[in-house]
Protein backbone atom coordinates (compact mmCIF):
# COMPACT_ATOMS: atom_id res chain seq x y z
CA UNK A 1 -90.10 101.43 -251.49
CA UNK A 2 -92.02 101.04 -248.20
CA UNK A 3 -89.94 102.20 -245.13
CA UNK A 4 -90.88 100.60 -241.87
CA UNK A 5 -90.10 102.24 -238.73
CA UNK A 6 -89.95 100.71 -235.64
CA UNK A 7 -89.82 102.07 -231.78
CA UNK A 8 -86.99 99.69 -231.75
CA UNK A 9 -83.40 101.11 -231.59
CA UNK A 10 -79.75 100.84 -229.97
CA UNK A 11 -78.94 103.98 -227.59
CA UNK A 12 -75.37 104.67 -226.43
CA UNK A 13 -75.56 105.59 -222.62
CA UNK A 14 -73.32 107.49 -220.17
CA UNK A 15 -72.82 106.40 -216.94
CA UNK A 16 -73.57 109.37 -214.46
CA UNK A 17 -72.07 107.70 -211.74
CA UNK A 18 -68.35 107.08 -213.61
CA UNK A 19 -68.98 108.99 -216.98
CA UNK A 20 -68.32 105.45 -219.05
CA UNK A 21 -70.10 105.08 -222.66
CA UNK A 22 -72.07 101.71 -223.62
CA UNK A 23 -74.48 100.70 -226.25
CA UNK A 24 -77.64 99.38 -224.89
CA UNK A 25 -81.32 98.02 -226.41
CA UNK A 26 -83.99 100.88 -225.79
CA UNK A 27 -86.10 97.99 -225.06
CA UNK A 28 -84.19 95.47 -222.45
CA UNK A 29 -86.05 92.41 -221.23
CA UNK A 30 -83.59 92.75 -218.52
CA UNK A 31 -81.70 95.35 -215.58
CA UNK A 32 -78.86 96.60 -217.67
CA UNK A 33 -75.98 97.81 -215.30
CA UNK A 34 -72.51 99.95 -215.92
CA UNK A 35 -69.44 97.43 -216.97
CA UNK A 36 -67.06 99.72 -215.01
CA UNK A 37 -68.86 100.98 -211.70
CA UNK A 38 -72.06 98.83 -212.02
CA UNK A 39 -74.16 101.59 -211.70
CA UNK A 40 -77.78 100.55 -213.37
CA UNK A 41 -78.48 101.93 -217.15
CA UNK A 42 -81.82 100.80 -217.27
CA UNK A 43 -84.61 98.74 -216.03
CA UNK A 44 -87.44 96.93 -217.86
CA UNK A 45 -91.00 98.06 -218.10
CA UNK A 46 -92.58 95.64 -220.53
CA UNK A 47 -92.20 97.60 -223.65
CA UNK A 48 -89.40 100.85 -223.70
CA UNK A 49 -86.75 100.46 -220.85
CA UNK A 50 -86.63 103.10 -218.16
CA UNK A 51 -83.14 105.01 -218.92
CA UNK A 52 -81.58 105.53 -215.72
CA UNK A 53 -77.94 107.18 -217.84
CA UNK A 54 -77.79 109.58 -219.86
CA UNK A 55 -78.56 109.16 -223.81
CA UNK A 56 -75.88 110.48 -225.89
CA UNK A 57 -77.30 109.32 -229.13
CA UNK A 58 -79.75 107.11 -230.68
CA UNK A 59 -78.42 104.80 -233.62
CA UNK A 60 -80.67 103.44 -236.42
């Protein structure tokens, strides 16, 4: 079986400014920002967001 692998992937994220976890897109079409503190996660670039928190772990 043929096993495609994409750039694509979820990334859970901690907030540096209040510590708080979240699951984000590592490629957001949009400004992703902190549910608690509103702190930003990441920004867009046009293909991989810019991670602005800190990557905890990548989940396929």
């Amino acid at each position: 079986m043929l096993k495609i692998e994409t750039e694509s992937k979820f990334l859970k994220v901690k907030c540096r400014s209040c510590g708080s976890e979240q699951i984000i897109f590592n490629k957001a079409s949009r400004e992703i920002r902190c549910r608690i503190c509103g702190d930003t996660f990441a920004k867009p670039t046009g293909g991989l967001a810019e991670i602005k928190g800190d990557v905890i772990e990548t989940l396929e």
